[in-house]
PDB file of N, CA and C in Angstrom:
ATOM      1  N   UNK A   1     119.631  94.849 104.197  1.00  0.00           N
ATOM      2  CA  UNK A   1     118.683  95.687 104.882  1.00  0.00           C
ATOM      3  C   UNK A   1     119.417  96.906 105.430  1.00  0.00           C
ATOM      4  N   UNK A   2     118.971  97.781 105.166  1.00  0.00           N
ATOM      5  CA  UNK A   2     119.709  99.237 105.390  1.00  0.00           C
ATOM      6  C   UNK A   2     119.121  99.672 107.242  1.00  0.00           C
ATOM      7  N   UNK A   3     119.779 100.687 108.088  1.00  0.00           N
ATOM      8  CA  UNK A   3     119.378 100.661 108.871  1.00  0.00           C
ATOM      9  C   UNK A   3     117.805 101.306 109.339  1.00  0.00           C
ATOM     10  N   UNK A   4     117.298 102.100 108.027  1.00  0.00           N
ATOM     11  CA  UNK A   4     116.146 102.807 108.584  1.00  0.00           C
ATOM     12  C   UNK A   4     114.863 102.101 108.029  1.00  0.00           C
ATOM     13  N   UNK A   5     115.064 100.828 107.847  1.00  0.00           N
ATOM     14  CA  UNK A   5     114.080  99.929 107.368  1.00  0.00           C
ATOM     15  C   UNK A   5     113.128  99.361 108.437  1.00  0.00           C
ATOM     16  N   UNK A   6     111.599  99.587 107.846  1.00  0.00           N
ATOM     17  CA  UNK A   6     110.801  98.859 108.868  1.00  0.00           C
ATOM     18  C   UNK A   6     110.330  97.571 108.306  1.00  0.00           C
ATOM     19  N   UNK A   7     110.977  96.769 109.239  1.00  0.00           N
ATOM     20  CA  UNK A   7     110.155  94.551 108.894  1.00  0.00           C
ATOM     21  C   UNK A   7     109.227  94.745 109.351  1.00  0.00           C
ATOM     22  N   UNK A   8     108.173  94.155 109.077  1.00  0.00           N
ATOM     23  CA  UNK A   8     106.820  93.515 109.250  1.00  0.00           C
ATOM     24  C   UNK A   8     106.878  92.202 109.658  1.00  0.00           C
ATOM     25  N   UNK A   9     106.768  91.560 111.076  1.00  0.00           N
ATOM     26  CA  UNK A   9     106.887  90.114 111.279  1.00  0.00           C
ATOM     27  C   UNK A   9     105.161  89.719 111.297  1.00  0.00           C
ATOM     28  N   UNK A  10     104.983  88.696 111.189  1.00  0.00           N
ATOM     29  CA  UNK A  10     103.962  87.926 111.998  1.00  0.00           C
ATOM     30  C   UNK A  10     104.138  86.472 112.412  1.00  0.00           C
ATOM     31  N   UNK A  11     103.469  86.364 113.527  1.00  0.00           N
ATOM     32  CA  UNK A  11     103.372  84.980 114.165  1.00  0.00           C
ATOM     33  C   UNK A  11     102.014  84.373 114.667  1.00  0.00           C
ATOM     34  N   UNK A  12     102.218  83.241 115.131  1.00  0.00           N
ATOM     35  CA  UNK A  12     100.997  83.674 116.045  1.00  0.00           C
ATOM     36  C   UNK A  12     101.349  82.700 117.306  1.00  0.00           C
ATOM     37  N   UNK A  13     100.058  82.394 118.324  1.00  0.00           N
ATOM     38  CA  UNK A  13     100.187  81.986 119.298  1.00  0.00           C
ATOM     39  C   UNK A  13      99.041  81.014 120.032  1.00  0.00           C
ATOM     40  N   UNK A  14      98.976  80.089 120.594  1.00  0.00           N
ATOM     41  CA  UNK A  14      97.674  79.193 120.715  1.00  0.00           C
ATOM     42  C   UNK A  14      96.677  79.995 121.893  1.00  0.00           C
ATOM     43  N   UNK A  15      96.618  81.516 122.361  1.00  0.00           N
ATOM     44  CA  UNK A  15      96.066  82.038 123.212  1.00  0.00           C
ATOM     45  C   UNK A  15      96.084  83.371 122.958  1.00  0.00           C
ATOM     46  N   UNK A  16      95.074  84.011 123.292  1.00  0.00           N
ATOM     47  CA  UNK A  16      95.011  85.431 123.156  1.00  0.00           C
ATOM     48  C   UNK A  16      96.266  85.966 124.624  1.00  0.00           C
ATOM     49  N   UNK A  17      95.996  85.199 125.636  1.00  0.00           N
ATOM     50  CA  UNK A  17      96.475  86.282 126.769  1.00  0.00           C
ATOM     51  C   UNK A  17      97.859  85.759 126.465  1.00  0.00           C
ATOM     52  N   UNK A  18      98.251  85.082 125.881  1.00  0.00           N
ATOM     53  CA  UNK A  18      99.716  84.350 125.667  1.00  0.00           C
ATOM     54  C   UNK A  18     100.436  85.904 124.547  1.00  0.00           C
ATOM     55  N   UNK A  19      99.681  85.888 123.500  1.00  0.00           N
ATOM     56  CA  UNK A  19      99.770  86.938 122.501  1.00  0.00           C
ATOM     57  C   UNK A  19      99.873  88.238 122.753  1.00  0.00           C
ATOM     58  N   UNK A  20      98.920  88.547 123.952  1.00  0.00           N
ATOM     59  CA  UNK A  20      99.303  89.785 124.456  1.00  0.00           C
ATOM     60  C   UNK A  20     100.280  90.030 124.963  1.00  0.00           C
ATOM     61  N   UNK A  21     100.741  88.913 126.180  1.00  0.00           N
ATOM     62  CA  UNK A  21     101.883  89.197 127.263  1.00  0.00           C
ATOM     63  C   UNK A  21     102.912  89.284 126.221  1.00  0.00           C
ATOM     64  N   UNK A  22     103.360  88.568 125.074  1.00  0.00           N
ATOM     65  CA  UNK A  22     104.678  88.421 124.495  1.00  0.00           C
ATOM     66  C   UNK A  22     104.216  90.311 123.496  1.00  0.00           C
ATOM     67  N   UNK A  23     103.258  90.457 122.909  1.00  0.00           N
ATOM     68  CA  UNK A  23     103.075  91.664 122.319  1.00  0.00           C
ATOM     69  C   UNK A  23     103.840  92.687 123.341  1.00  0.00           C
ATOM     70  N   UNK A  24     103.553  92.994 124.605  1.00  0.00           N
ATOM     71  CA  UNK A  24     103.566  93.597 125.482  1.00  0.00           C
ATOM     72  C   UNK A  24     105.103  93.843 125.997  1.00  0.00           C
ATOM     73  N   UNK A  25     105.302  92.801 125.688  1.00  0.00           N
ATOM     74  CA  UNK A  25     106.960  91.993 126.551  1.00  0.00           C
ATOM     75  C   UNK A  25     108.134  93.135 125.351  1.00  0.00           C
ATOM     76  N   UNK A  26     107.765  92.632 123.889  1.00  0.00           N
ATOM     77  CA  UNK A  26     108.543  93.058 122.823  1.00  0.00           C
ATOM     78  C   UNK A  26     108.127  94.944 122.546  1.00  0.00           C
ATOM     79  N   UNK A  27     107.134  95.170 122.645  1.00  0.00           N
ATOM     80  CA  UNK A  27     107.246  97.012 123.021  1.00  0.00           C
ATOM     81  C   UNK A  27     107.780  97.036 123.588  1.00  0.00           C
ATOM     82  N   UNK A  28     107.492  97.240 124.980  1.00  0.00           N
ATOM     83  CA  UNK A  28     108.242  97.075 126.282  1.00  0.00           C
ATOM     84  C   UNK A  28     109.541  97.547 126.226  1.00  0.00           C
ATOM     85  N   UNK A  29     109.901  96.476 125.637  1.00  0.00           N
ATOM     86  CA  UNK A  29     111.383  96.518 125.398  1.00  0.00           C
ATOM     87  C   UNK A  29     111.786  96.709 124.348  1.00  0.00           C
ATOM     88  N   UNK A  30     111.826  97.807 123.834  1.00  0.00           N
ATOM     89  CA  UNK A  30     112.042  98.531 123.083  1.00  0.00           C
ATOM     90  C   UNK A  30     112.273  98.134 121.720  1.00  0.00           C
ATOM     91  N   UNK A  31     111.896  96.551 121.256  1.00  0.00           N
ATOM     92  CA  UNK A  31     112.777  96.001 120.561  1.00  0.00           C
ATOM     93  C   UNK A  31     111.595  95.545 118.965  1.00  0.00           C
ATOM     94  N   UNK A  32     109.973  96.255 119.375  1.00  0.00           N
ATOM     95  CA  UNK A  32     109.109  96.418 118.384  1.00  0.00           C
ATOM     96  C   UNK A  32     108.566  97.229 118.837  1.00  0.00           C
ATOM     97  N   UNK A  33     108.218  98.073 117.637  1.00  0.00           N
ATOM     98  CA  UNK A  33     107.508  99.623 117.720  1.00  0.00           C
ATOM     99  C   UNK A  33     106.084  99.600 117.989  1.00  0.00           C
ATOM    100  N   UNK A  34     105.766  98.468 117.334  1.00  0.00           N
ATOM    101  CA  UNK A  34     104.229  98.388 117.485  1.00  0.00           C
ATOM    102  C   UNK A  34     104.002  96.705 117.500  1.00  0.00           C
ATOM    103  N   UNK A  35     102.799  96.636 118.380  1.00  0.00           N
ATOM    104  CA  UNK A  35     102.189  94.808 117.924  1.00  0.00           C
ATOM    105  C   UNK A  35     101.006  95.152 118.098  1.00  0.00           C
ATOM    106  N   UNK A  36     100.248  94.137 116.807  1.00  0.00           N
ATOM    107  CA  UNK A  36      98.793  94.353 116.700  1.00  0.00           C
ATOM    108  C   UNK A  36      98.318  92.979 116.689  1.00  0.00           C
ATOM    109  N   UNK A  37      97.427  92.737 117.752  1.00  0.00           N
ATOM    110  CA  UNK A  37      96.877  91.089 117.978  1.00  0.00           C
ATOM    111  C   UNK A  37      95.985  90.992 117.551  1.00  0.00           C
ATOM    112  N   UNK A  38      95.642  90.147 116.589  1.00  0.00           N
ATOM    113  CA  UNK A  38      94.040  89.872 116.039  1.00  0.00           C
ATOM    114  C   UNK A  38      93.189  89.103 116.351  1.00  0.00           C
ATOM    115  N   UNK A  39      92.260  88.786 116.019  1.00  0.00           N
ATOM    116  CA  UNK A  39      90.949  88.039 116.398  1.00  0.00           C
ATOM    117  C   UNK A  39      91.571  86.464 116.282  1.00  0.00           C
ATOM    118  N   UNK A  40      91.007  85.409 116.642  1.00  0.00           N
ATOM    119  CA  UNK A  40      91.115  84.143 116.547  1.00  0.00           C
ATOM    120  C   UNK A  40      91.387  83.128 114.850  1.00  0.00           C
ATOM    121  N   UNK A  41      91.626  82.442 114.350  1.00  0.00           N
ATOM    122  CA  UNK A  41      91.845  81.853 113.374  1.00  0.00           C
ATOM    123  C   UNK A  41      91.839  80.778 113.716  1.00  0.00           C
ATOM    124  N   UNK A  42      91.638  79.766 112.249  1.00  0.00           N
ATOM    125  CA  UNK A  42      91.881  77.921 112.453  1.00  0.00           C
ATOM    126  C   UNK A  42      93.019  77.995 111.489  1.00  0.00           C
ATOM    127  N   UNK A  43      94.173  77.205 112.232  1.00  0.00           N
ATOM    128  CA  UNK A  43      95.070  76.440 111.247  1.00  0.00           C
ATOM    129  C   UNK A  43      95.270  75.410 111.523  1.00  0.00           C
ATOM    130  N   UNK A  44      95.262  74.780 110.083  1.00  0.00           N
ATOM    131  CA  UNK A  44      95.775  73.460 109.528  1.00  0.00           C
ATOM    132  C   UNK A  44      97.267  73.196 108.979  1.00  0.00           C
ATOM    133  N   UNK A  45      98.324  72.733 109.427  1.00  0.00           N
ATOM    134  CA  UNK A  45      99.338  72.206 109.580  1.00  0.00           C
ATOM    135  C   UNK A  45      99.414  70.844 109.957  1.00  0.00           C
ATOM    136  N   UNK A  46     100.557  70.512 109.260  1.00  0.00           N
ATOM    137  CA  UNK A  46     101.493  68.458 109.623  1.00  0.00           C
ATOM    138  C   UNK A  46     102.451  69.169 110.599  1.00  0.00           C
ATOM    139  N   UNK A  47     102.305  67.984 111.650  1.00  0.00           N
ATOM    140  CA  UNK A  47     102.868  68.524 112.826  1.00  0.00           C
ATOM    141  C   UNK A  47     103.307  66.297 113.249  1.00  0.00           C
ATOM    142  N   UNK A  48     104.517  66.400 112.820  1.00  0.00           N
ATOM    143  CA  UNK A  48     105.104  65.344 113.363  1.00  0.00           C
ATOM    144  C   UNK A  48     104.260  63.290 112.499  1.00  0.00           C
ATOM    145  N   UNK A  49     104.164  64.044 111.694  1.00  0.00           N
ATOM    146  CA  UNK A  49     103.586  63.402 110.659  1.00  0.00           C
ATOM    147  C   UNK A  49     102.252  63.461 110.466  1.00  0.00           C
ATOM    148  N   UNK A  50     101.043  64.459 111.571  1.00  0.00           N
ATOM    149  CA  UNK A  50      99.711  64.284 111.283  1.00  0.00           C
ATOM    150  C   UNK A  50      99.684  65.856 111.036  1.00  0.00           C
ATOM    151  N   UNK A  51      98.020  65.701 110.831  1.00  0.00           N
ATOM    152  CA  UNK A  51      97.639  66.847 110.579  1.00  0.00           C
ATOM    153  C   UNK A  51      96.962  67.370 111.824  1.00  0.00           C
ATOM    154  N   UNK A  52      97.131  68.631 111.863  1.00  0.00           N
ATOM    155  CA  UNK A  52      96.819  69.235 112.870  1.00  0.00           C
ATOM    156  C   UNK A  52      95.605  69.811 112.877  1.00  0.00           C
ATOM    157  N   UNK A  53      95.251  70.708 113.618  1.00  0.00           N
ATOM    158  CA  UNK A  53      93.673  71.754 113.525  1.00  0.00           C
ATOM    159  C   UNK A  53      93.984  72.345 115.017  1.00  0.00           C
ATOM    160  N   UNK A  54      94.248  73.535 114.395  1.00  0.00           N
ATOM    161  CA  UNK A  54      94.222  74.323 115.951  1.00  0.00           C
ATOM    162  C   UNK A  54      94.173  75.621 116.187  1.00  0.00           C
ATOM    163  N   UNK A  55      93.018  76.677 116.748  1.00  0.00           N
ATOM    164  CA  UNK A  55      93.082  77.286 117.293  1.00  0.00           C
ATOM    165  C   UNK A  55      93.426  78.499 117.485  1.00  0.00           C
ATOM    166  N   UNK A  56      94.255  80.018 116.608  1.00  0.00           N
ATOM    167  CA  UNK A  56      95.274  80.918 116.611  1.00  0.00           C
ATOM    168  C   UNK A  56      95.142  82.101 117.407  1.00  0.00           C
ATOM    169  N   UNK A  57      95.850  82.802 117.354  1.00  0.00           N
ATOM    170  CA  UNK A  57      95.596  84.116 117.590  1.00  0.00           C
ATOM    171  C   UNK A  57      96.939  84.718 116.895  1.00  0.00           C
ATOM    172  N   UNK A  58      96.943  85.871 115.442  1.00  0.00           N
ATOM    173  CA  UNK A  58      98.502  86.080 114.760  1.00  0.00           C
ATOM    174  C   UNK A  58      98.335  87.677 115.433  1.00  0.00           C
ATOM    175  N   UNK A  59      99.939  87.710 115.823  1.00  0.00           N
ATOM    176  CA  UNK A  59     100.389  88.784 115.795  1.00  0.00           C
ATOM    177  C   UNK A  59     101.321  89.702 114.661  1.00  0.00           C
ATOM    178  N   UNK A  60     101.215  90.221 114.756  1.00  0.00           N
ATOM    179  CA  UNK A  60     101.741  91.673 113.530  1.00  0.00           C
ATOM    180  C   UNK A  60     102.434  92.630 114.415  1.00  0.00           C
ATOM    181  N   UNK A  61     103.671  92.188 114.170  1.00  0.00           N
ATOM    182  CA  UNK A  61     104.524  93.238 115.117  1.00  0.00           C
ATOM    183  C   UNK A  61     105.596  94.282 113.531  1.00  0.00           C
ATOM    184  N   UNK A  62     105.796  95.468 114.327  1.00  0.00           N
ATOM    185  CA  UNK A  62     106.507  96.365 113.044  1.00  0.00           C
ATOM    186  C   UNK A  62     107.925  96.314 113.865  1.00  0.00           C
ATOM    187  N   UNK A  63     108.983  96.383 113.327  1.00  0.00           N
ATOM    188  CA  UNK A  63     110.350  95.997 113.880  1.00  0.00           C
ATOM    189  C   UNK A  63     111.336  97.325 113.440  1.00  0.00           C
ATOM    190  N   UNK A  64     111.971  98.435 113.673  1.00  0.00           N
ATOM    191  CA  UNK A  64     113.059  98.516 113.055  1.00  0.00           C
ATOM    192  C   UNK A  64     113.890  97.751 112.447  1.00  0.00           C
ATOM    193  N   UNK A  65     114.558  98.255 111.249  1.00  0.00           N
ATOM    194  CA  UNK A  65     115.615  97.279 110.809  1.00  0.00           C
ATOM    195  C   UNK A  65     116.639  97.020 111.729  1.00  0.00           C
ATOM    196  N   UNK A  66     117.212  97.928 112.406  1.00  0.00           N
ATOM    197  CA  UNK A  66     118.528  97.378 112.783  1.00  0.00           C
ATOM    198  C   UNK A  66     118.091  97.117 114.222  1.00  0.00           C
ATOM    199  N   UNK A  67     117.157  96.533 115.048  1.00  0.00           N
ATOM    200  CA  UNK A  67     116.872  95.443 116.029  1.00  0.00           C
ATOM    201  C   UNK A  67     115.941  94.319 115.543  1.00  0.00           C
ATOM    202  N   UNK A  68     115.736  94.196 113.935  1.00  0.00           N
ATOM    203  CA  UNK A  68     115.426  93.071 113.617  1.00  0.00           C
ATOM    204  C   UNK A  68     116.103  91.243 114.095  1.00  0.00           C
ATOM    205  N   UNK A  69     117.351  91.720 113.851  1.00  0.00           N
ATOM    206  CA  UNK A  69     117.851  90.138 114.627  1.00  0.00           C
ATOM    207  C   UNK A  69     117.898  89.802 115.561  1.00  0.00           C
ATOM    208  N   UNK A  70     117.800  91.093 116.559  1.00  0.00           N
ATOM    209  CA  UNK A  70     117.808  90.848 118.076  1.00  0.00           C
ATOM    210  C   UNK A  70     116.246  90.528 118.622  1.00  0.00           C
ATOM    211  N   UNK A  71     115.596  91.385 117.667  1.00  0.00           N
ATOM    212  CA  UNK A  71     113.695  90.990 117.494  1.00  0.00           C
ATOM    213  C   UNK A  71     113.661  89.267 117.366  1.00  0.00           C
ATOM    214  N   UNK A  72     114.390  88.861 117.009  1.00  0.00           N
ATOM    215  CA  UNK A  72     114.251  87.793 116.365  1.00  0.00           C
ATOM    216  C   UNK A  72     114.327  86.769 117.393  1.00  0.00           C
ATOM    217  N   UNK A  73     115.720  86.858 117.969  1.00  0.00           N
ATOM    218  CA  UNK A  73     116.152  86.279 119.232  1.00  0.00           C
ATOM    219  C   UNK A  73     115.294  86.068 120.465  1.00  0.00           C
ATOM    220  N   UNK A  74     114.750  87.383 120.541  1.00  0.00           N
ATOM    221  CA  UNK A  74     114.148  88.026 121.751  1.00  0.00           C
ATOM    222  C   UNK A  74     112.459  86.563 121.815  1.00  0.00           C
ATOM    223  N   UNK A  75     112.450  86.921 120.618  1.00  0.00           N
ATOM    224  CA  UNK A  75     111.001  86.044 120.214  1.00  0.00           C
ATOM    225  C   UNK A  75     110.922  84.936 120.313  1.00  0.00           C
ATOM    226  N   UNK A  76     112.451  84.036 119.467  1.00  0.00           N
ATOM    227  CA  UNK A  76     112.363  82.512 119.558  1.00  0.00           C
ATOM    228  C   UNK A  76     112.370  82.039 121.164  1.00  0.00           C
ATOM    229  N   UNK A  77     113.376  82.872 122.221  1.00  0.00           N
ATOM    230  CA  UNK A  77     113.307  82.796 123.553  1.00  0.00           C
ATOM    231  C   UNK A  77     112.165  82.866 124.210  1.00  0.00           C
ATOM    232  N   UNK A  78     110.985  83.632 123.581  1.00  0.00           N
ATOM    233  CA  UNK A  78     110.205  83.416 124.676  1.00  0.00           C
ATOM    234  C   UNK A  78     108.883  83.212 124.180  1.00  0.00           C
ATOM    235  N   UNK A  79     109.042  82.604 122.975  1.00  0.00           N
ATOM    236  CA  UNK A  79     107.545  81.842 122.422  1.00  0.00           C
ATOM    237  C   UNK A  79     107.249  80.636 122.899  1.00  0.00           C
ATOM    238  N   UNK A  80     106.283  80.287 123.215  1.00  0.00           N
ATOM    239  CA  UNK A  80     106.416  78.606 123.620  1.00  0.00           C
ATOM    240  C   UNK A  80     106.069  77.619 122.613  1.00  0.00           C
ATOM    241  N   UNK A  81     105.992  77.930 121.228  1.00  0.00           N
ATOM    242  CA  UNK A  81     106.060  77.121 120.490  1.00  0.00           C
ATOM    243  C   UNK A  81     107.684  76.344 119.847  1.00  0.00           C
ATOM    244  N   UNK A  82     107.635  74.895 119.534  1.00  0.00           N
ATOM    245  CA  UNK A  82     108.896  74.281 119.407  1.00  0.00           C
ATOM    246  C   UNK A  82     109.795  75.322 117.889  1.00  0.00           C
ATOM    247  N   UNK A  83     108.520  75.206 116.910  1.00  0.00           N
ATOM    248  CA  UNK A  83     109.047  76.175 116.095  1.00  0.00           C
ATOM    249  C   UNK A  83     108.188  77.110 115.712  1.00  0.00           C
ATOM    250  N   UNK A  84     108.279  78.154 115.896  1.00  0.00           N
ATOM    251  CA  UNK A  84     107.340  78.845 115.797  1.00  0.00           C
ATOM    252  C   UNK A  84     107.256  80.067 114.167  1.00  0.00           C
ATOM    253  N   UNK A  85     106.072  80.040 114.086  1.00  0.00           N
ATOM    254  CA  UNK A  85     105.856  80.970 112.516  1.00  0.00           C
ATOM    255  C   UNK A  85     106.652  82.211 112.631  1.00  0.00           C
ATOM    256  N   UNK A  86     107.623  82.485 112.023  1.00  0.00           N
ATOM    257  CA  UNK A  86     108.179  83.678 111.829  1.00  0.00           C
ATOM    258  C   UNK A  86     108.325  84.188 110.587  1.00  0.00           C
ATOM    259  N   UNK A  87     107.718  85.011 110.054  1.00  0.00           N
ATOM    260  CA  UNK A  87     107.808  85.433 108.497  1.00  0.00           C
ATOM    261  C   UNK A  87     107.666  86.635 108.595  1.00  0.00           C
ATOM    262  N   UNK A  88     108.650  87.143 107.587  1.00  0.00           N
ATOM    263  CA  UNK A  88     108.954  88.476 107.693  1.00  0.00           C
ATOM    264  C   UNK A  88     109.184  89.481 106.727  1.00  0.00           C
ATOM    265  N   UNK A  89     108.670  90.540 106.166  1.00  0.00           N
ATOM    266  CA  UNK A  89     108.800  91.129 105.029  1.00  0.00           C
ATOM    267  C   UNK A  89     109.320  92.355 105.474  1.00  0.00           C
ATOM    268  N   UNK A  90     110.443  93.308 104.383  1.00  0.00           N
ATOM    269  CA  UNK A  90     110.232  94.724 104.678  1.00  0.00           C
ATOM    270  C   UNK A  90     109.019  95.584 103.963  1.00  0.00           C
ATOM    271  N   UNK A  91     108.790  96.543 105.026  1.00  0.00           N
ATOM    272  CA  UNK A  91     108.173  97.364 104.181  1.00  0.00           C
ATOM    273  C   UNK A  91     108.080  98.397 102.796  1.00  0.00           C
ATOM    274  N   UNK A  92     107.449  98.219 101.924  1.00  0.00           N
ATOM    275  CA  UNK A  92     107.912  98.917 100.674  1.00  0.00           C
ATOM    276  C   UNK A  92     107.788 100.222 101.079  1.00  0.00           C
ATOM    277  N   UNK A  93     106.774 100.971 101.820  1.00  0.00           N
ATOM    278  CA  UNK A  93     106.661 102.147 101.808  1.00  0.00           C
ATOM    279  C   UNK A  93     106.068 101.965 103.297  1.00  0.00           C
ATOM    280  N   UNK A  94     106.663 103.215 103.640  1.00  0.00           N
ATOM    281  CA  UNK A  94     105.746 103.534 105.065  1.00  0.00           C
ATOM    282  C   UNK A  94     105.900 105.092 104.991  1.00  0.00           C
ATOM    283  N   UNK A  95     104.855 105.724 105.542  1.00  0.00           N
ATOM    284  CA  UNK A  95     104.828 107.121 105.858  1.00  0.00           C
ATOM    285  C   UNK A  95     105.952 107.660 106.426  1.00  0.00           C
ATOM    286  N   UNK A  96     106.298 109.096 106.238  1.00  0.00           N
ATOM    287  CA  UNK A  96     107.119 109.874 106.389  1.00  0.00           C
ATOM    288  C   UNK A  96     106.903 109.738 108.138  1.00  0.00           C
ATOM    289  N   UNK A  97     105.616 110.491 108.261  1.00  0.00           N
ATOM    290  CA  UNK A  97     105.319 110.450 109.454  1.00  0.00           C
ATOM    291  C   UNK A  97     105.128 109.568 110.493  1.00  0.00           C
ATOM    292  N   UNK A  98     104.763 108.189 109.942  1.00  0.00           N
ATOM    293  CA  UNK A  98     105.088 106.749 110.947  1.00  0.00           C
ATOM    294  C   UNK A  98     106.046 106.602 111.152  1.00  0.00           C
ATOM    295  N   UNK A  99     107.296 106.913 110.017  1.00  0.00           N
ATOM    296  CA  UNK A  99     108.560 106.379 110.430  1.00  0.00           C
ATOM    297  C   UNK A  99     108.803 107.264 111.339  1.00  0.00           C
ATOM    298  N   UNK A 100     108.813 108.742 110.929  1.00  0.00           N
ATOM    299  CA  UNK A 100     109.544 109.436 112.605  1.00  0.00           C
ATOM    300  C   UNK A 100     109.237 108.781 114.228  1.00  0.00           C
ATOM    301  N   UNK A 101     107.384 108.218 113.901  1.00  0.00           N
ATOM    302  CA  UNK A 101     106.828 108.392 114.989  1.00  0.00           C
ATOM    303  C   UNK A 101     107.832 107.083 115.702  1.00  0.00           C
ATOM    304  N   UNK A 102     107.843 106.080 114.577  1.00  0.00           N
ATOM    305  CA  UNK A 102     108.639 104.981 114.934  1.00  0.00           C
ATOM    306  C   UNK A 102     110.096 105.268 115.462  1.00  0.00           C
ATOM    307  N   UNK A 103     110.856 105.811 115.006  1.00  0.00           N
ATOM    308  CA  UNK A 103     112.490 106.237 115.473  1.00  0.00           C
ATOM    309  C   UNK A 103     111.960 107.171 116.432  1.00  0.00           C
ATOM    310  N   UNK A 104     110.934 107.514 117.364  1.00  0.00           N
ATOM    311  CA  UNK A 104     111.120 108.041 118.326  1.00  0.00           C
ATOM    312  C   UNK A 104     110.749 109.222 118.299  1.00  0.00           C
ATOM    313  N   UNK A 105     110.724 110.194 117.187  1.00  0.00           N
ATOM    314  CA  UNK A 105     111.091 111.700 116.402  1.00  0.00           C
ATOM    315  C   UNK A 105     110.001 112.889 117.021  1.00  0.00           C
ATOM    316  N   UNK A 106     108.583 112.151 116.490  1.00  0.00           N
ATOM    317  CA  UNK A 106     107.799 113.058 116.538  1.00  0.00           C
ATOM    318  C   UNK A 106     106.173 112.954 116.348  1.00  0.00           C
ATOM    319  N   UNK A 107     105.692 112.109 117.470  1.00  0.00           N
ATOM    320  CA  UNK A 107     104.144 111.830 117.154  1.00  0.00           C
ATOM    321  C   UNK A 107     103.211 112.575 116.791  1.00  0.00           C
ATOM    322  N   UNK A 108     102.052 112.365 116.456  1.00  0.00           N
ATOM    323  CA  UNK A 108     100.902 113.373 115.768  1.00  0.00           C
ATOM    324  C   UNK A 108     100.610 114.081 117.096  1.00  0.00           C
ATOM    325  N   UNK A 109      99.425 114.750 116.703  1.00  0.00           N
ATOM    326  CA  UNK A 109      98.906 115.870 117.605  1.00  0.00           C
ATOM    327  C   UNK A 109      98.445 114.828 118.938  1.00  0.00           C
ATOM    328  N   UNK A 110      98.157 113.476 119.114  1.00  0.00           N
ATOM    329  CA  UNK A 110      97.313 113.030 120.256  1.00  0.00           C
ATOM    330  C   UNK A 110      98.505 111.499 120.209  1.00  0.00           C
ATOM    331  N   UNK A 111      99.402 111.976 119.838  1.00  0.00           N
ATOM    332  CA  UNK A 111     100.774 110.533 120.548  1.00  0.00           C
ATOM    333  C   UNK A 111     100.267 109.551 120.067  1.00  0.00           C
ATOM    334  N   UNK A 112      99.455 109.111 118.949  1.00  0.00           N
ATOM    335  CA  UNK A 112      99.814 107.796 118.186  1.00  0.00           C
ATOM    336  C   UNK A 112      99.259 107.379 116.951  1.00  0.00           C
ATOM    337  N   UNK A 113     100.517 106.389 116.683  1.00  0.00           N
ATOM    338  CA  UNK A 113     100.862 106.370 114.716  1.00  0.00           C
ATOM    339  C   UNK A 113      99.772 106.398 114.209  1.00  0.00           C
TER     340      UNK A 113
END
């Protein structure tokens, strides 16, 4: 991963206000550019030999590359799940202009991506 690469994580979380505070927590701190919380979901997962049914809310956070591992860290610390969904892709393409807005550079006419 080169340094001007943007990851795409998602996770999710058993609460909306849980999803926000950690969304909130990781801008914040400088360590995701953006998080986008979505509407509710059902997942089905084996969870300790049964099957589960429960509840979601996934987040979509955009990461620089080079605070991706520390993104990473930052997250397993303060998710409250035992293991929690982390999957992560780079982006094939992103705008000229998102990426600046992302490294800081230069937002549109009304400050956002």
């Amino acid at each position: 991963m080169s340094q001007g690469d943007l990851m795409i994580l998602t996770t999710t979380f058993s609460d909306r206000d849980k999803a926000q505070e950690i969304a909130h927590l990781m801008v914040d701190g400088g360590l995701a550019v953006c998080a986008q919380v979505g509407g509710s979901m059902e997942s089905f997962y084996r969870w300790k030999g049964e099957i589960a049914q429960e509840t979601e809310v996934r987040v979509t956070f955009k990461i620089l590359g080079e605070r991706f591992e520390l993104f990473c860290g930052e997250l397993k610390l303060n998710h409250p799940y035992d293991a929690p969904q982390l999957i992560a892709w780079p982006a094939s393409y992103v705008d000229a202009a998102y990426m600046d807005w992302a490294r800081g550079k230069s937002p549109n006419k009304d400050g956002n991506p």
